[in-house]
N, C-alpha and C. Protein backbone atom coordinates (compact mmCIF):
# COMPACT_ATOMS: atom_id res chain seq x y z
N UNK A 1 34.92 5.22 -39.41
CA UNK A 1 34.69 6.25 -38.42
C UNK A 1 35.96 6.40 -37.58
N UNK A 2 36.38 7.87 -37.17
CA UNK A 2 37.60 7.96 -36.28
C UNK A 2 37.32 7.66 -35.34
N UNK A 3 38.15 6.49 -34.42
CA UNK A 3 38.31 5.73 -33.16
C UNK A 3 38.20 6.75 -31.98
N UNK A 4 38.36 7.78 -32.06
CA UNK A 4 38.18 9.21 -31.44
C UNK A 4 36.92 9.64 -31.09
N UNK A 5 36.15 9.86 -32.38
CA UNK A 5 34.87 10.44 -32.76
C UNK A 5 33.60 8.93 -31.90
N UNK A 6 34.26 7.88 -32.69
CA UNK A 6 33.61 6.99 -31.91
C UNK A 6 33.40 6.68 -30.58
N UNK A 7 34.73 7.20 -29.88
CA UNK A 7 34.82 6.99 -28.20
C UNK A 7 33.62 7.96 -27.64
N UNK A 8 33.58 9.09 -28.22
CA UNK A 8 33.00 10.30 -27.77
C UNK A 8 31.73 10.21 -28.01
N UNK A 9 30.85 9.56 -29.29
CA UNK A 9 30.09 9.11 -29.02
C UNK A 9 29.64 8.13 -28.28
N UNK A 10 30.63 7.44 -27.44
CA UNK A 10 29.83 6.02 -27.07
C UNK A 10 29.28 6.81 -25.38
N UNK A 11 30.23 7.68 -25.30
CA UNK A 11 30.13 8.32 -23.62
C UNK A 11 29.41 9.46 -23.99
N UNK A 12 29.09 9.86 -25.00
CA UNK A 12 27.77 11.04 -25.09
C UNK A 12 26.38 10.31 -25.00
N UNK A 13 26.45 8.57 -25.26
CA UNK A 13 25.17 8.22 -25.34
C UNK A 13 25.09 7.46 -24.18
N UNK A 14 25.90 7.39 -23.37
CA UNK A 14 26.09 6.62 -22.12
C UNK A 14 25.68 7.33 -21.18
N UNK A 15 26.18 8.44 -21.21
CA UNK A 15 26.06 9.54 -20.23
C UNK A 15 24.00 10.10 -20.25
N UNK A 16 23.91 9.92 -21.48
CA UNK A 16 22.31 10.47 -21.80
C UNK A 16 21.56 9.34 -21.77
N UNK A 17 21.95 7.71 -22.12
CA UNK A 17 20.70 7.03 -21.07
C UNK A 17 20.89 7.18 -19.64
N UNK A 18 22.11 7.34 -18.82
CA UNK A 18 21.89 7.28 -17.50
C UNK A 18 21.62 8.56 -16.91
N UNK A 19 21.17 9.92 -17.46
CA UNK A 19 20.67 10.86 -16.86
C UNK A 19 19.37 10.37 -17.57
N UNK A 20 18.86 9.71 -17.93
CA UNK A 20 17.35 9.39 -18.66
C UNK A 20 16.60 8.55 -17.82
N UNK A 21 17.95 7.83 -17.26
CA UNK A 21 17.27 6.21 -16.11
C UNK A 21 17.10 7.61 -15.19
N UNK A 22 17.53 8.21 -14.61
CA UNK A 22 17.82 9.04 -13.16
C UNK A 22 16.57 9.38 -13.07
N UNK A 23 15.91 10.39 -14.48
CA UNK A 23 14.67 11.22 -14.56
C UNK A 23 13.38 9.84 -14.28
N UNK A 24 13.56 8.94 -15.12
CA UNK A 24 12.29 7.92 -15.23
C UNK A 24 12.24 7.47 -13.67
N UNK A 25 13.53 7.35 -13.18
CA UNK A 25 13.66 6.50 -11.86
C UNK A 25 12.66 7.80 -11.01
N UNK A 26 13.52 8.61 -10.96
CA UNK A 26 12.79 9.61 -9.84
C UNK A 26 11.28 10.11 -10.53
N UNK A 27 10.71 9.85 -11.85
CA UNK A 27 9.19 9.81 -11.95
C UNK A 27 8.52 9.24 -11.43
N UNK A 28 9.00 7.65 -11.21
CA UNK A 28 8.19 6.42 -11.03
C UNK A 28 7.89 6.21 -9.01
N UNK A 29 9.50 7.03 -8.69
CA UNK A 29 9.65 7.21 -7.33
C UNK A 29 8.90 7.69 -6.58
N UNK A 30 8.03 9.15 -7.44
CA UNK A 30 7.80 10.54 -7.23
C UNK A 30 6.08 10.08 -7.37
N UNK A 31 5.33 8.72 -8.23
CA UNK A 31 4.41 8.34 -8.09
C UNK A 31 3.89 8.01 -6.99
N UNK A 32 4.57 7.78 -6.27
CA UNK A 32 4.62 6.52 -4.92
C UNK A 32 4.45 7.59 -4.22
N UNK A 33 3.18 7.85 -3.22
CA UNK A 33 2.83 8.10 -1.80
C UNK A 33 3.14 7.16 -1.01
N UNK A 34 3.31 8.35 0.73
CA UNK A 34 3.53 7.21 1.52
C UNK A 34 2.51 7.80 2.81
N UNK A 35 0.92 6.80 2.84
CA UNK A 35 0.54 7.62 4.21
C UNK A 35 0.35 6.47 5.44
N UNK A 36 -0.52 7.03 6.15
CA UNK A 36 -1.18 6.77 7.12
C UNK A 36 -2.42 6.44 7.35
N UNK A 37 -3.09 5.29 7.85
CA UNK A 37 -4.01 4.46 7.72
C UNK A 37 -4.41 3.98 9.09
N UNK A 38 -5.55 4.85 9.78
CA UNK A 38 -6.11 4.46 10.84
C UNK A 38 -7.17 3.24 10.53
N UNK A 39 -7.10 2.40 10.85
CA UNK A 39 -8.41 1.34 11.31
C UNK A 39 -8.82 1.14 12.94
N UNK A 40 -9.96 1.66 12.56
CA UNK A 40 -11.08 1.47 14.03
C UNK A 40 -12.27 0.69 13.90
N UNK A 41 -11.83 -0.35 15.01
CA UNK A 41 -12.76 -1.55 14.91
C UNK A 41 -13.68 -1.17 15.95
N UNK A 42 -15.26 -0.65 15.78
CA UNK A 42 -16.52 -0.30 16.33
C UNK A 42 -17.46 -1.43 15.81
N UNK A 43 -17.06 -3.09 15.82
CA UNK A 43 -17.99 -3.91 15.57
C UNK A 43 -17.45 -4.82 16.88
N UNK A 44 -18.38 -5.73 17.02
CA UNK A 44 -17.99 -6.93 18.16
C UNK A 44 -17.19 -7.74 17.93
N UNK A 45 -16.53 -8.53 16.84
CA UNK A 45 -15.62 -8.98 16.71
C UNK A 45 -14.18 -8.52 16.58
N UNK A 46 -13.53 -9.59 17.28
CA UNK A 46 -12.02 -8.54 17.63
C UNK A 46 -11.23 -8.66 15.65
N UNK A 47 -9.80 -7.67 15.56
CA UNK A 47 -9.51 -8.00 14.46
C UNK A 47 -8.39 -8.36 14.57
N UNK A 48 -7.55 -9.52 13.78
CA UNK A 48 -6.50 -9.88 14.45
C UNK A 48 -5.41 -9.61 13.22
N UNK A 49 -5.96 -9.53 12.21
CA UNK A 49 -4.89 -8.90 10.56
C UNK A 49 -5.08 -8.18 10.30
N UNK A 50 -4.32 -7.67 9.56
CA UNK A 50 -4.91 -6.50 8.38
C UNK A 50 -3.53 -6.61 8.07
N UNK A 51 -4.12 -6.37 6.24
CA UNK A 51 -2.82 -6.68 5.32
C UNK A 51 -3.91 -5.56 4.14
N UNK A 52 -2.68 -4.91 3.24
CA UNK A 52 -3.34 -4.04 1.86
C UNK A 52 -2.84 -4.42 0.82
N UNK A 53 -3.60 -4.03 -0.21
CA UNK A 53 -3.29 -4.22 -1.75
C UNK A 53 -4.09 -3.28 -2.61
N UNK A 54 -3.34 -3.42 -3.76
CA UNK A 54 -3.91 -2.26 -4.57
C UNK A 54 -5.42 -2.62 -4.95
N UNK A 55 -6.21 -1.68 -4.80
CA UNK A 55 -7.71 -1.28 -5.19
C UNK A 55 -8.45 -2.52 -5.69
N UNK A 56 -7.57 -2.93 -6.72
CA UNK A 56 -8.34 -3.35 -8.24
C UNK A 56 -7.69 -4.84 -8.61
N UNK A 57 -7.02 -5.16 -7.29
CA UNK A 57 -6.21 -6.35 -7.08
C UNK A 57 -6.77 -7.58 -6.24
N UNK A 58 -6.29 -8.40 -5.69
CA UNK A 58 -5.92 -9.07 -4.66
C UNK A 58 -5.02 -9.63 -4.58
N UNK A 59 -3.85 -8.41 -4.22
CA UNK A 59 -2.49 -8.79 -4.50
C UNK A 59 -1.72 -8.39 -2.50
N UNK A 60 -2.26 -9.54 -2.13
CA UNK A 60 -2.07 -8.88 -0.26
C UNK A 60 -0.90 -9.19 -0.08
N UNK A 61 -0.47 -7.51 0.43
CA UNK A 61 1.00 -7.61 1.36
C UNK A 61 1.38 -8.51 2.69
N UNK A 62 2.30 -8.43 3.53
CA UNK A 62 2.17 -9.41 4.37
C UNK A 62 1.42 -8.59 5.72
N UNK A 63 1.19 -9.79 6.44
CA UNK A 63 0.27 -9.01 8.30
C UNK A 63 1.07 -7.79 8.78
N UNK A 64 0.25 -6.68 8.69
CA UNK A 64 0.99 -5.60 9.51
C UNK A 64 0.72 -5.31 10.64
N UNK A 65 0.18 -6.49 11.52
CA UNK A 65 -0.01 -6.60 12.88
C UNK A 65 1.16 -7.51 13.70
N UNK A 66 1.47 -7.22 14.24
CA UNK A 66 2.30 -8.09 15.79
C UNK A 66 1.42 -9.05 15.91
N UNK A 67 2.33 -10.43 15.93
CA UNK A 67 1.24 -11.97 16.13
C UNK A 67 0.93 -11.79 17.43
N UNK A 68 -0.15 -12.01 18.17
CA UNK A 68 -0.74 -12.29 19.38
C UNK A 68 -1.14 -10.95 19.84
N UNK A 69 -1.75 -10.24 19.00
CA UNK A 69 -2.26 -9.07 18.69
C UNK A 69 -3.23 -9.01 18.49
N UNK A 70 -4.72 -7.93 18.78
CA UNK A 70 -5.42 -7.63 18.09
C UNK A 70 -6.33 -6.24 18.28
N UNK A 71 -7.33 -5.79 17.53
CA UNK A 71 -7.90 -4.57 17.64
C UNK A 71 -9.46 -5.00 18.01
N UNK A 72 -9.53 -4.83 19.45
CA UNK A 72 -10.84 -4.92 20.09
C UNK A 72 -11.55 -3.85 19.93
N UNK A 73 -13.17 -4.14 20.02
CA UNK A 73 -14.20 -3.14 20.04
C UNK A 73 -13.82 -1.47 20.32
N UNK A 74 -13.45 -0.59 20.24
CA UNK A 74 -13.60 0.54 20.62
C UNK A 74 -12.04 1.04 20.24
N UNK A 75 -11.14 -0.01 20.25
CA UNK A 75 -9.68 0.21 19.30
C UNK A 75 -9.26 0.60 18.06
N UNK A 76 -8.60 0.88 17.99
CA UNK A 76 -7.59 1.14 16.59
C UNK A 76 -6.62 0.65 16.50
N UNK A 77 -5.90 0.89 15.26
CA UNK A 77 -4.44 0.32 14.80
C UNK A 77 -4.37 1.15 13.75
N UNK A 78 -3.11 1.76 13.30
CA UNK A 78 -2.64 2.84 12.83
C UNK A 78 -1.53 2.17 11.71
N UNK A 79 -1.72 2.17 10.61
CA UNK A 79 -0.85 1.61 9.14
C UNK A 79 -0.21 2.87 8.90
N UNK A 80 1.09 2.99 9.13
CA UNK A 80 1.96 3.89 9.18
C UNK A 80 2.78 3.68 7.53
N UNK A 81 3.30 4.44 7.23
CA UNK A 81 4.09 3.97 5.27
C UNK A 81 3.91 3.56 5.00
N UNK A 82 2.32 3.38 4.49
CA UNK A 82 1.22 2.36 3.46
C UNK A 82 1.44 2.71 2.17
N UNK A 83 2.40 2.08 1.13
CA UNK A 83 2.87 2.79 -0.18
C UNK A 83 1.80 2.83 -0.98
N UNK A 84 1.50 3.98 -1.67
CA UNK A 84 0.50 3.76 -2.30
C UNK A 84 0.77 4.37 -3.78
N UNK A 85 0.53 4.11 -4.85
CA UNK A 85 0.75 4.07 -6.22
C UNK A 85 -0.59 4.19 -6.87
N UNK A 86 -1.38 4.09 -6.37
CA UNK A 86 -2.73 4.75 -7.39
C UNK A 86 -3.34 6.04 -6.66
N UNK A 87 -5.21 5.99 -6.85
CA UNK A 87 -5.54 7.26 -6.45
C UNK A 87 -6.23 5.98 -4.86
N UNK A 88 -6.47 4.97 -4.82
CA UNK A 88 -6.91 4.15 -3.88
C UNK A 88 -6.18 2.57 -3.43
N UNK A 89 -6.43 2.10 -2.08
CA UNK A 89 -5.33 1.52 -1.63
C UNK A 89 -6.82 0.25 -0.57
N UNK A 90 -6.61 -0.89 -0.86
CA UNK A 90 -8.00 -1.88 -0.40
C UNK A 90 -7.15 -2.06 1.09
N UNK A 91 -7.60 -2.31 2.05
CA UNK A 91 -7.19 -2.45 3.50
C UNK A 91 -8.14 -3.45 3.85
N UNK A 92 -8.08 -4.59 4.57
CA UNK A 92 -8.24 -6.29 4.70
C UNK A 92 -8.13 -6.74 5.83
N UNK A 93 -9.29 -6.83 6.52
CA UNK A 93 -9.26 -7.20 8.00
C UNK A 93 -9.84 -8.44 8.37
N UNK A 94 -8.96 -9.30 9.14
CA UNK A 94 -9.55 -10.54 9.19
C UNK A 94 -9.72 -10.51 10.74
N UNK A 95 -10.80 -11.45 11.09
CA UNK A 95 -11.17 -11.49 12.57
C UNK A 95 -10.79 -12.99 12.96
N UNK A 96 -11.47 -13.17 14.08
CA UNK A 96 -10.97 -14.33 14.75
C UNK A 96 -11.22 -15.43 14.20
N UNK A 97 -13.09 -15.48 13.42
CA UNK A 97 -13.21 -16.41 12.58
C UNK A 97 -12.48 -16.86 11.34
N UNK A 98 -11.52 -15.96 10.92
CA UNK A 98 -10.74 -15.75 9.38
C UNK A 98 -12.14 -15.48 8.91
N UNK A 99 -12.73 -14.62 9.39
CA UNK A 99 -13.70 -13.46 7.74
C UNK A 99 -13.21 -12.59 7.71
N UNK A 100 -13.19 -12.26 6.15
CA UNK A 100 -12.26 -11.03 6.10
C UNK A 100 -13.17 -10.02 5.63
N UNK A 101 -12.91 -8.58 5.84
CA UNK A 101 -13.67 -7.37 5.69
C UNK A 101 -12.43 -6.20 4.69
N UNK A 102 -13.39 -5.65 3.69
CA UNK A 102 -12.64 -5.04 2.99
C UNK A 102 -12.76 -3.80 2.74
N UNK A 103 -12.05 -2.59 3.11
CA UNK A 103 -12.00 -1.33 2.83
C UNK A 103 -11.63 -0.61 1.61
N UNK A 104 -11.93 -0.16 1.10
CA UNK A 104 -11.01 1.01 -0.11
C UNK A 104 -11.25 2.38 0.49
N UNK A 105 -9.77 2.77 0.76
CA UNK A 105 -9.74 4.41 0.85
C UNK A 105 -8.61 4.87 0.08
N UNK A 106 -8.78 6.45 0.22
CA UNK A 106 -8.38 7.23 -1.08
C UNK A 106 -6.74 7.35 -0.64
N UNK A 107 -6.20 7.75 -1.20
CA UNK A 107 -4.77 8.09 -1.35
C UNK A 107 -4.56 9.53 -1.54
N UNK A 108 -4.96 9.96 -1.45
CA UNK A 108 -5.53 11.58 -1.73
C UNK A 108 -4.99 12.62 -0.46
N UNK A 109 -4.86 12.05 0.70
CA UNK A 109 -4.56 12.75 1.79
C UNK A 109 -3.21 11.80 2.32
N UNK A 110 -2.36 12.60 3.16
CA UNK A 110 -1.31 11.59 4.26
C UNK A 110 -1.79 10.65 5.35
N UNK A 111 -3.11 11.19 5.52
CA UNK A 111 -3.47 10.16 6.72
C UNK A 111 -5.38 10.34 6.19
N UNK A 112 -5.87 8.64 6.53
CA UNK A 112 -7.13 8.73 6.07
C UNK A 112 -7.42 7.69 7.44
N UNK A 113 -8.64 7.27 7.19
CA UNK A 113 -8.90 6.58 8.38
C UNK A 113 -10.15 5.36 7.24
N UNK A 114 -10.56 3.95 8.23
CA UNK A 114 -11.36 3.28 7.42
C UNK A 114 -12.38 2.85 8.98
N UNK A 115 -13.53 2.85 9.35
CA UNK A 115 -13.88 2.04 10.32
C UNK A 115 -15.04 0.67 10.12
N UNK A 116 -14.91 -0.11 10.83
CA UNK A 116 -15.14 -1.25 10.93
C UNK A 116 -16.69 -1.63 11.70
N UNK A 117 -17.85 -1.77 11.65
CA UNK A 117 -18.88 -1.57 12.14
C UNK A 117 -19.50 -3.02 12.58
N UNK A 118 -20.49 -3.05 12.91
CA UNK A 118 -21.02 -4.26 13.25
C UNK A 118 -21.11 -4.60 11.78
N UNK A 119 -22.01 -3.38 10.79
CA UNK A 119 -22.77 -4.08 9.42
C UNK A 119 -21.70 -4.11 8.71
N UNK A 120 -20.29 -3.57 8.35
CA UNK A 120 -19.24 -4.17 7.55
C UNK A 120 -19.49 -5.89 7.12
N UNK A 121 -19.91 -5.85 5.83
CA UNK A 121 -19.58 -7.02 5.41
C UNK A 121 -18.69 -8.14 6.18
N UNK A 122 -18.65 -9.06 6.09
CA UNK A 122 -17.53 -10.57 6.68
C UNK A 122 -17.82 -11.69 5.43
N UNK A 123 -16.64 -11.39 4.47
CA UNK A 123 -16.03 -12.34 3.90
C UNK A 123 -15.88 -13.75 4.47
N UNK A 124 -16.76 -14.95 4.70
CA UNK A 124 -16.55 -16.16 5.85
C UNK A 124 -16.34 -17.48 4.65
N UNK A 125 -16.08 -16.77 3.35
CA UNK A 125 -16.03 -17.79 2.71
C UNK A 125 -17.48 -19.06 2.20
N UNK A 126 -18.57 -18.43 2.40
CA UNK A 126 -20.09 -19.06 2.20
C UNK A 126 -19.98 -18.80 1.09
C-alpha cells in the first residue's frame, strides 16, 4: 500500500471515530435531565437526610442536606440538579430515628415535588 494512501487513511478513520465519540458523547449527555425536587415534611418527625438513587436501585448518592440540619413539620427542602437518567428518580428520607422513607417521582417535568405524611411508611429496620 502507498505510504501516502495509508497516511490518509489513518486520519480519515481518526477523524470519523472522533466525530462518532462527539455524537454518542452528546447522546448519552442529552439523556441526562437535570430537575428540581421539593420535599415537604407534613408528618411529626423531623427529617434530617435525604439522599437519591435511581428507581430500580439502591444505589444512594451522598446527604444533600447541610449537617446540623433538618426539615421540621410544615417545612421543605428543595433538591436542586437532581440528575436524572431514567423516566423516575427514588428520593430517601431519613429521620431522627435513622428510618428511612422512600419516594419515587417522575422525571417527566423540571420541578416535581414528593410529600412526607404521618402514614409514609418508616423503614426502622424491623
Amino acid at each position: 500500500m502507498n505510504p501516502k494512501r495509508h497516511s490518509r487513511l489513518a486520519w480519515t478513520v481518526a477523524i470519523t471515530l472522533a466525530i462518532s465519540t462527539l455524537f454518542v458523547t452528546a447522546r448519552v449527555e442529552g439523556a441526562r435531565s437535570f430537575m428540581s425536587i421539593t420535599v415537604a415534611n407534613n408528618s411529626d418527625r423531623p427529617i434530617y437526610h435525604l439522599y437519591l438513587s435511581p428507581a430500580d436501585r439502591d444505589a444512594w448518592g451522598p446527604d444533600l442536606m447541610a449537617p446540623n440540619t433538618s426539615i421540621n413539620k410544615g417545612q421543605s427542602f428543595t433538591i436542586t440538579d437532581a440528575a436524572c437518567s431514567a423516566n423516575e428518580i427514588k428520593v430517601i428520607a431519613e429521620d431522627q430515628q435513622g428510618c428511612f422513607s422512600y419516594g419515587v417521582v417522575s422525571c417527566a417535568q423540571a420541578t416535581t415535588s414528593w410529600t412526607i405524611a404521618n402514614d409514609t411508611p418508616a423503614d426502622c429496620g424491623n
